[in-house]
Protein backbone atom coordinates (compact mmCIF):
# COMPACT_ATOMS: atom_id res chain seq x y z
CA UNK A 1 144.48 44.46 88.66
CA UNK A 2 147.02 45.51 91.30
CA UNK A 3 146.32 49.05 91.11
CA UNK A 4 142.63 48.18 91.55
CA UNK A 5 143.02 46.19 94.60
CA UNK A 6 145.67 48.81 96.12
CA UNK A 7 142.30 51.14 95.99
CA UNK A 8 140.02 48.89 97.23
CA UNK A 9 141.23 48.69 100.72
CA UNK A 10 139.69 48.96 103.99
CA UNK A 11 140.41 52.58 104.80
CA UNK A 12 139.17 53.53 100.95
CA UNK A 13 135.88 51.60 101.60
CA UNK A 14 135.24 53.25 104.79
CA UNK A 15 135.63 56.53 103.21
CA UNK A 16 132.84 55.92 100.68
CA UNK A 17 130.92 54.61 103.38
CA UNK A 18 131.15 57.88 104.96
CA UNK A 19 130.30 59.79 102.07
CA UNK A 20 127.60 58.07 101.06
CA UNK A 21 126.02 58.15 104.91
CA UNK A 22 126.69 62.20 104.79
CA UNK A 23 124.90 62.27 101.69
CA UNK A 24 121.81 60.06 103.25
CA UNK A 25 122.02 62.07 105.74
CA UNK A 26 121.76 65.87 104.26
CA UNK A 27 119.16 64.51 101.95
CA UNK A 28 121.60 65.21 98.96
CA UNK A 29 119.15 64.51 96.13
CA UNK A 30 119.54 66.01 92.46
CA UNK A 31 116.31 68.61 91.68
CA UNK A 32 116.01 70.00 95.45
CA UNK A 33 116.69 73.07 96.73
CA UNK A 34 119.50 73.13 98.96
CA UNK A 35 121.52 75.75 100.88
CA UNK A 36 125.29 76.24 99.85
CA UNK A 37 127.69 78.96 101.91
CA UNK A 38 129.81 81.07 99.92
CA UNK A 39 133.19 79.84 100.08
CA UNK A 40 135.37 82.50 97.72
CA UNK A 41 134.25 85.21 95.05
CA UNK A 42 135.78 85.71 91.96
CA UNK A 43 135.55 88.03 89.55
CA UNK A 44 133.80 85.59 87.15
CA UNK A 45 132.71 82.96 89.54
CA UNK A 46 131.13 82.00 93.16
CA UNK A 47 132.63 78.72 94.54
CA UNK A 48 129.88 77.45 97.52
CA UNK A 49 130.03 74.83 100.13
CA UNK A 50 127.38 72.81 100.62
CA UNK A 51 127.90 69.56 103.37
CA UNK A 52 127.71 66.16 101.83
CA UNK A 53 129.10 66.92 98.35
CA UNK A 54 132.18 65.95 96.93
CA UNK A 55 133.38 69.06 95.21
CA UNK A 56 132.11 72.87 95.84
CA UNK A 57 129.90 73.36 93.52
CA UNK A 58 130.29 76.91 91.22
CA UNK A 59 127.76 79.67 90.19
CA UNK A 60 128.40 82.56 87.06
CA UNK A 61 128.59 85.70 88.53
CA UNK A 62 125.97 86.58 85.63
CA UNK A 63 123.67 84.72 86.92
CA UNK A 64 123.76 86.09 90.23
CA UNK A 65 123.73 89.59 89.37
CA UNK A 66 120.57 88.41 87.18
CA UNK A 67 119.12 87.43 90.49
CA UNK A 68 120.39 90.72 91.94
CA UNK A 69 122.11 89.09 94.90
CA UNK A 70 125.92 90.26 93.47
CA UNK A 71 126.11 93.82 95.39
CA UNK A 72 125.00 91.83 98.66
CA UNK A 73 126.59 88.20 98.68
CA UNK A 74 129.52 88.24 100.40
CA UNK A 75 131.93 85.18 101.99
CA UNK A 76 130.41 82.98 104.45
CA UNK A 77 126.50 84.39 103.27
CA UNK A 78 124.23 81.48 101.98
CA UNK A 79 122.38 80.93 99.30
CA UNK A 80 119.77 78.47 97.99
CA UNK A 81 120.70 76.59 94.90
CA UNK A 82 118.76 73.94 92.42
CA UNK A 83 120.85 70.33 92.65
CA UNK A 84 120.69 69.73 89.28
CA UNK A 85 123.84 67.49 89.11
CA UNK A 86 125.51 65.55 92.07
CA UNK A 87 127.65 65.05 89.23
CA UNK A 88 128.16 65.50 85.24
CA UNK A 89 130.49 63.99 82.51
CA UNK A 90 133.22 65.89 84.14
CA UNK A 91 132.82 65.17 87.82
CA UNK A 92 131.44 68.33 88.62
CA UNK A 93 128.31 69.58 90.70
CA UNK A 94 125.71 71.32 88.44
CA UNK A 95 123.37 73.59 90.52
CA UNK A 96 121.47 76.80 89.52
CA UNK A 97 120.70 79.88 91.54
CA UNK A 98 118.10 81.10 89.16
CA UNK A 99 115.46 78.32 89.33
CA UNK A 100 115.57 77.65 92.91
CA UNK A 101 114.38 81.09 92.96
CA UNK A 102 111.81 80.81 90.43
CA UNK A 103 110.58 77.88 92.34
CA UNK A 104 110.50 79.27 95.47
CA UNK A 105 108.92 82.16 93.85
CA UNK A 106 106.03 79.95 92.47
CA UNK A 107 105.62 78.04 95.67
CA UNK A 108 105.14 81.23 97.08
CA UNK A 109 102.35 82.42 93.98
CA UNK A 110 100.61 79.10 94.57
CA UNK A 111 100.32 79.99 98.16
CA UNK A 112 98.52 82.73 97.64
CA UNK A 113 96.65 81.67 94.75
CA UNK A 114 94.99 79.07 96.93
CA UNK A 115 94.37 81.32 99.44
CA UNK A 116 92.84 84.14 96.98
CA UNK A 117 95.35 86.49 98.99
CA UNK A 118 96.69 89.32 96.95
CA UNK A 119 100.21 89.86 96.45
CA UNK A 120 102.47 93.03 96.65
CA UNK A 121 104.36 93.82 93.35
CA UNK A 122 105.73 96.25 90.94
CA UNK A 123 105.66 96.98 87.08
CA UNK A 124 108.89 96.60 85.57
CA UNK A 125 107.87 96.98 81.92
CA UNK A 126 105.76 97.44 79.31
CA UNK A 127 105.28 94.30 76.88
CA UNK A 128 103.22 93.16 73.97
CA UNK A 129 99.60 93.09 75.30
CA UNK A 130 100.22 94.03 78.86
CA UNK A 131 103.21 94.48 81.06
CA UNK A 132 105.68 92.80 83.62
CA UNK A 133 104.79 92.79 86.81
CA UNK A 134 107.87 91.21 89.75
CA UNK A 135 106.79 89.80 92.64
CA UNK A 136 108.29 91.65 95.15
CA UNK A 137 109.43 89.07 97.98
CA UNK A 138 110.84 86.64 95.49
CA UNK A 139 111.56 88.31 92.18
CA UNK A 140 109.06 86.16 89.89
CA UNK A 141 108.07 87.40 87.05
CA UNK A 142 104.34 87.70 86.07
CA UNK A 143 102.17 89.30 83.36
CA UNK A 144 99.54 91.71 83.70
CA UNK A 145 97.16 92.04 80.28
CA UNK A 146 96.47 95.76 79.61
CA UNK A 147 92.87 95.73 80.47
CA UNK A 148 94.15 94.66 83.78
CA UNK A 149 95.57 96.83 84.94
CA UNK A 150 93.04 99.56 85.78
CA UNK A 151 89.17 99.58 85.46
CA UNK A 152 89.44 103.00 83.15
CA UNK A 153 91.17 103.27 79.95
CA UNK A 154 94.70 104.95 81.07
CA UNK A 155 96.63 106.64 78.63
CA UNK A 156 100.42 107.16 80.54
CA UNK A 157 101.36 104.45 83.04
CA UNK A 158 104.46 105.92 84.10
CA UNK A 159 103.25 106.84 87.58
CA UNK A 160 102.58 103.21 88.29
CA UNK A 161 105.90 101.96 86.88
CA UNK A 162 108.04 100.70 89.66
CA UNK A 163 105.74 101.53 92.53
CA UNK A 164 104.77 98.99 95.00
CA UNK A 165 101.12 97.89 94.71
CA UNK A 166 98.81 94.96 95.23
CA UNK A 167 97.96 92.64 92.50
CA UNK A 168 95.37 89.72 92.28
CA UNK A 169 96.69 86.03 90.94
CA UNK A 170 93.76 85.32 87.99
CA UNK A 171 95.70 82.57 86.57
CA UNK A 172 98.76 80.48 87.15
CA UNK A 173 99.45 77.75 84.27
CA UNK A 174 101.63 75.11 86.56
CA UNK A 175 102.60 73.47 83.17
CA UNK A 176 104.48 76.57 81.67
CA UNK A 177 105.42 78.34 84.92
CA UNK A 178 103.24 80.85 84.21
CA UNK A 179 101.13 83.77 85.87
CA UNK A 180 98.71 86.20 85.13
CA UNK A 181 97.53 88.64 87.72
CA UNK A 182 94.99 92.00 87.70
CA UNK A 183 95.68 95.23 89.34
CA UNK A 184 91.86 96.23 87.81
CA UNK A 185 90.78 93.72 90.41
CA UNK A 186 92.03 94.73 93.50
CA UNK A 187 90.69 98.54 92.44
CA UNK A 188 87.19 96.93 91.82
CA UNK A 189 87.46 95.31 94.81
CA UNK A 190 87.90 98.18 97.08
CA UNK A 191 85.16 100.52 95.51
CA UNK A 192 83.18 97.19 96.38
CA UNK A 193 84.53 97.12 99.95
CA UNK A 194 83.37 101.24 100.41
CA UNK A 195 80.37 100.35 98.46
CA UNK A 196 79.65 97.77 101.02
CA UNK A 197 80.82 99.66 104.42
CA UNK A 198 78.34 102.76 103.08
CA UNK A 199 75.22 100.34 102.85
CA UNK A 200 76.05 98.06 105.93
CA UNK A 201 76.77 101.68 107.93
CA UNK A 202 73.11 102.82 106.84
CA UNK A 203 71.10 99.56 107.11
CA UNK A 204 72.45 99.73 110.64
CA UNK A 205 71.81 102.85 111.36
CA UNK A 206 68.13 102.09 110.32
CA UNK A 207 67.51 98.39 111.13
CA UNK A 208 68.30 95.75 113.55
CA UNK A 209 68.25 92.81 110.46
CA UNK A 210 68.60 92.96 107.02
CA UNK A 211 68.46 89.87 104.81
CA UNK A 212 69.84 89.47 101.50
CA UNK A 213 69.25 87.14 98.22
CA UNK A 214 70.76 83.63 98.87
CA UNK A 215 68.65 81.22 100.50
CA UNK A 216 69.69 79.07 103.91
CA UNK A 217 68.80 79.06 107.87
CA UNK A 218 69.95 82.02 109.84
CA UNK A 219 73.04 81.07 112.66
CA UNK A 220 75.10 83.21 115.07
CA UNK A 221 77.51 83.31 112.84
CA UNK A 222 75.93 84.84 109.61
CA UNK A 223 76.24 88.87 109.05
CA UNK A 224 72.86 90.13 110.87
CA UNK A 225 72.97 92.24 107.67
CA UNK A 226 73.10 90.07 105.30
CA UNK A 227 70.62 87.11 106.94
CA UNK A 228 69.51 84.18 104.40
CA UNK A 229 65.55 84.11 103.84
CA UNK A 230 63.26 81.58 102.62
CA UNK A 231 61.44 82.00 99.40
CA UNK A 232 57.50 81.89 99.82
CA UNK A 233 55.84 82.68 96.65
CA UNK A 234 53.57 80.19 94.15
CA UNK A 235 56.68 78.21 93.01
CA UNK A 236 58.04 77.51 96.50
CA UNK A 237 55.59 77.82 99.11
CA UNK A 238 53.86 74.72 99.22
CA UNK A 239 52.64 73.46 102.69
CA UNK A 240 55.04 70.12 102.51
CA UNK A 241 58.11 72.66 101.48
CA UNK A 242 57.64 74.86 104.14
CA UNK A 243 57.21 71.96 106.40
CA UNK A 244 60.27 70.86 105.74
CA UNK A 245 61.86 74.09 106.18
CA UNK A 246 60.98 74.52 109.62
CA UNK A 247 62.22 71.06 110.30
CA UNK A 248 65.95 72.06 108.75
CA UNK A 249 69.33 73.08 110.76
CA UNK A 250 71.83 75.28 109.97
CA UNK A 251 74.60 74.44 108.26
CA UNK A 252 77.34 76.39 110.18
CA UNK A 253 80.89 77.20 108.41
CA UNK A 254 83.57 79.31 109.95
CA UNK A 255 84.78 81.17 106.40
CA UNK A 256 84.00 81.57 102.78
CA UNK A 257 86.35 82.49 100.08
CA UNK A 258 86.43 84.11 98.33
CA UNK A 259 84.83 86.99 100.85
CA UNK A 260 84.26 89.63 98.36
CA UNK A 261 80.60 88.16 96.77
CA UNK A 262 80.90 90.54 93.79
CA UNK A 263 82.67 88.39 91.19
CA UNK A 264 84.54 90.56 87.95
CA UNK A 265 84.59 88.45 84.74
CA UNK A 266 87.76 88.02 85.01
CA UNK A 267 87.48 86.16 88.11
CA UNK A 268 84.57 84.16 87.25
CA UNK A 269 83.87 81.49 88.03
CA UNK A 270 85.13 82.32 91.91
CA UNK A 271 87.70 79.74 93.35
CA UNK A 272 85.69 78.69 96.49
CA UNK A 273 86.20 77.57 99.58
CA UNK A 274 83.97 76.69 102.67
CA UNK A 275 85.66 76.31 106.14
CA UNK A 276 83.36 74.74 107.62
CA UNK A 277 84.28 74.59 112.23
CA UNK A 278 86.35 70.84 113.39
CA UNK A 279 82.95 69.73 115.44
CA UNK A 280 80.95 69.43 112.10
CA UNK A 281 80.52 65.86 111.49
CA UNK A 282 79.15 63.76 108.74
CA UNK A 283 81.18 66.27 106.18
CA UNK A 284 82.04 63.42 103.60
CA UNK A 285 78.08 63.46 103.62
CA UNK A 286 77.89 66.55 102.29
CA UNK A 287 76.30 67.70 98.52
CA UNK A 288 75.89 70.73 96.77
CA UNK A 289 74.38 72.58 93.57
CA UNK A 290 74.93 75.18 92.37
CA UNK A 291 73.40 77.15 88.97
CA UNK A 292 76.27 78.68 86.85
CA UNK A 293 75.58 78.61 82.99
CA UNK A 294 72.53 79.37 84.07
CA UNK A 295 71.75 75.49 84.54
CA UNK A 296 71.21 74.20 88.01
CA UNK A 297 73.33 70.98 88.86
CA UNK A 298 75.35 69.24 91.54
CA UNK A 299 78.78 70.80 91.93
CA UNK A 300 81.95 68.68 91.78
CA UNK A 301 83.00 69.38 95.12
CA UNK A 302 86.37 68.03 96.91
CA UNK A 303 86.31 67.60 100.99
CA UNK A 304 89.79 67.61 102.37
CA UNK A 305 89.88 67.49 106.61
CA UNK A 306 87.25 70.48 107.05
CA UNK A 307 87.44 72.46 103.84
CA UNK A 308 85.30 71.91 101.39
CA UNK A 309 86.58 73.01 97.53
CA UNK A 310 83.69 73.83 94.77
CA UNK A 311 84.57 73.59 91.26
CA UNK A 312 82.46 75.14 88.91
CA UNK A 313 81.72 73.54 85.59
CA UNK A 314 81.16 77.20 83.73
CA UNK A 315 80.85 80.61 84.26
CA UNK A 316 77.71 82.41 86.38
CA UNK A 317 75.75 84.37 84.10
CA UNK A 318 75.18 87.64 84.85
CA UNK A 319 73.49 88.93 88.00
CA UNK A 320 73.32 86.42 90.47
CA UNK A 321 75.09 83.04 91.11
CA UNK A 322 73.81 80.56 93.48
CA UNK A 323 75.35 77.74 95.77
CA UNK A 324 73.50 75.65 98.18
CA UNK A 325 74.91 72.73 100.15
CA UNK A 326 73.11 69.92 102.51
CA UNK A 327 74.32 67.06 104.68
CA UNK A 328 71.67 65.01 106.34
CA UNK A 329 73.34 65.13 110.47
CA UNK A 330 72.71 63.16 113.00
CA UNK A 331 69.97 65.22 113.95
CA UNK A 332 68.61 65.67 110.73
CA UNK A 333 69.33 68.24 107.43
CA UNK A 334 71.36 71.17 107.58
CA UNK A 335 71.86 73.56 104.66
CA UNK A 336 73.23 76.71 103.79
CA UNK A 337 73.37 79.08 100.83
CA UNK A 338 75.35 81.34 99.15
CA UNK A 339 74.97 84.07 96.44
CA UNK A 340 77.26 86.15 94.15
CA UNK A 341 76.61 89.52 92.71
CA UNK A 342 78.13 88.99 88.83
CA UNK A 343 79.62 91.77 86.75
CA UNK A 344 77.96 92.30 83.84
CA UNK A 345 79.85 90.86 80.14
């Protein structure tokens, strides 16, 4: 008992006060990522510093040459670290180089992902069904299936082994830590992009207009190539239709993802995404509908500040797949349309 009270004097309870405040204060907290500074390198070990812990915390020099930061780190560099363990059974800090990189690596993936932005990466490997792509800005590892990654049959992939190249994100499973992207798509994608420059470059040279398939009111800021048109035949040209047509508004949006309106299978249904421009108002009014599985319906649709997210209950069926939204305004309906061109099964 007087050993205990020795210890529990004033200068010893300031000094935990102070260490706890420095750990409030750095936002110490076991499972983030934090930033240590090398303190000494060993030849099994790295010892870091990182403020507001008790003891340096220590990394395998395996595991950092796993990481491939060994022929770079040197004293005084900094690296990020998982807290996994203020501290364990034996008083010690517990952190992990590894997985704060494979979750900054994901955060990165999901990024992009949700902004159907391709990312640049490299194939390390062949592997059972496919091979291994890396991520080249953080290292993550990601699969490619074989009929991914071109959009012909190739025989010898060694030319694309190790080569920088874009890749498309087709799948991340958040449960697993998984992703799956497609180097067929971003091919596909730029024969569609030529494809598309070759047409618009002789519609223009020929017309002043064109208008596509989808259905909507024209606006300054639709492609005078591509111009929505209404529908007048015996199914949807009744007087009281077209009466109402002439009576609608545009509804404006300042982007649509994804851009590219021919969809692959393997990206189908599209994640998409309507911008729609801050003055809009009466957005939480909006509704859409949309026809994949061939079915018409509403769309489950999710409105956060001025985007507007469409998930699709099924596929689009081949040829054509239709969207079309409405919001009755202020000063009446507005509406727009959109249309993708579907790869055949």
């Amino acid at each position: 008992m007087e050993i205990y009270k020795e210890i529990e004097t004033t200068a010893s309870k300031e000094f935990v006060k102070l260490l706890n405040s420095q750990l409030s204060k750095n936002k110490i907290e076991e499972g983030k990522i934090v930033e240590g500074k090398v303190a000494k390198i060993t030849e099994k070990f790295v010892f870091l510093f990182i403020e507001g812990l008790k003891s340096e915390p220590v990394l395998d020099i395996n595991e950092i040459k796993t990481i491939k930061l060994y022929e770079n780190v040197k004293v005084g560099d900094k690296v990020s670290v998982l807290l996994e363990r203020i501290e364990d059974r034996n008083g010690e800090v517990v952190v992990s180089a590894s997985k704060a990189q494979k979750i900054k690596g994901w955060f990165e993936l999901e990024k992009a992902y949700d902004k159907n932005e391709p990312i640049m990466g490299k194939i390390t490997s062949k592997c059972k069904g496919g091979v291994i792509v890396e991520h080249i800005e953080t290292g993550s590892l990601m699969f490619c299936p074989g009929s991914q990654i071109s959009d012909k049959p190739l025989k010898d992939i060694s030319h694309l082994i190790n080569e920088p190249q874009k890749f498309a994100l087709i799948k991340l499973d958040k449960i697993r830590g998984n992703a799956c992207v497609s180097r067929r798509q971003i091919i596909s994608s730029n024969k569609q992009e030529s494809k598309k420059a070759i047409v618009e470059k002789y519609i223009s040279s020929k017309f002043d207009f064109a208008f596509g398939q989808h259905s909507g009111l024209i606006d300054i800021n639709k492609n005078k190539y591509e111009l929505p048109r209404f529908p007048i035949n015996e199914k949807y040209g009744d007087l009281k239709r077209f009466s109402f047509l002439l009576n609608l508004s545009p509804l404006e949006y300042k982007n649509i993802t994804p851009k590219d309106k021919y969809i692959l299978q393997n990206n189908n249904p599209p994640k998409t995404i309507i911008e729609f421009f801050k003055k809009q108002k009466n957005l939480d009014k909006i509704n859409c509908f949309s026809n994949e599985g061939n079915k018409w319906d509403k769309s489950k649709i999710n409105l956060i500040e001025n985007k507007l997210y469409i998930e699709f209950r099924d596929k689009f069926s081949f040829r054509r797949g239709r969207v079309n939204c409405s919001l009755n305004d202020d000063i009446g309906w507005r509406w727009l349309g959109i249309q993708f061109s579907i790869e055949q099964n």
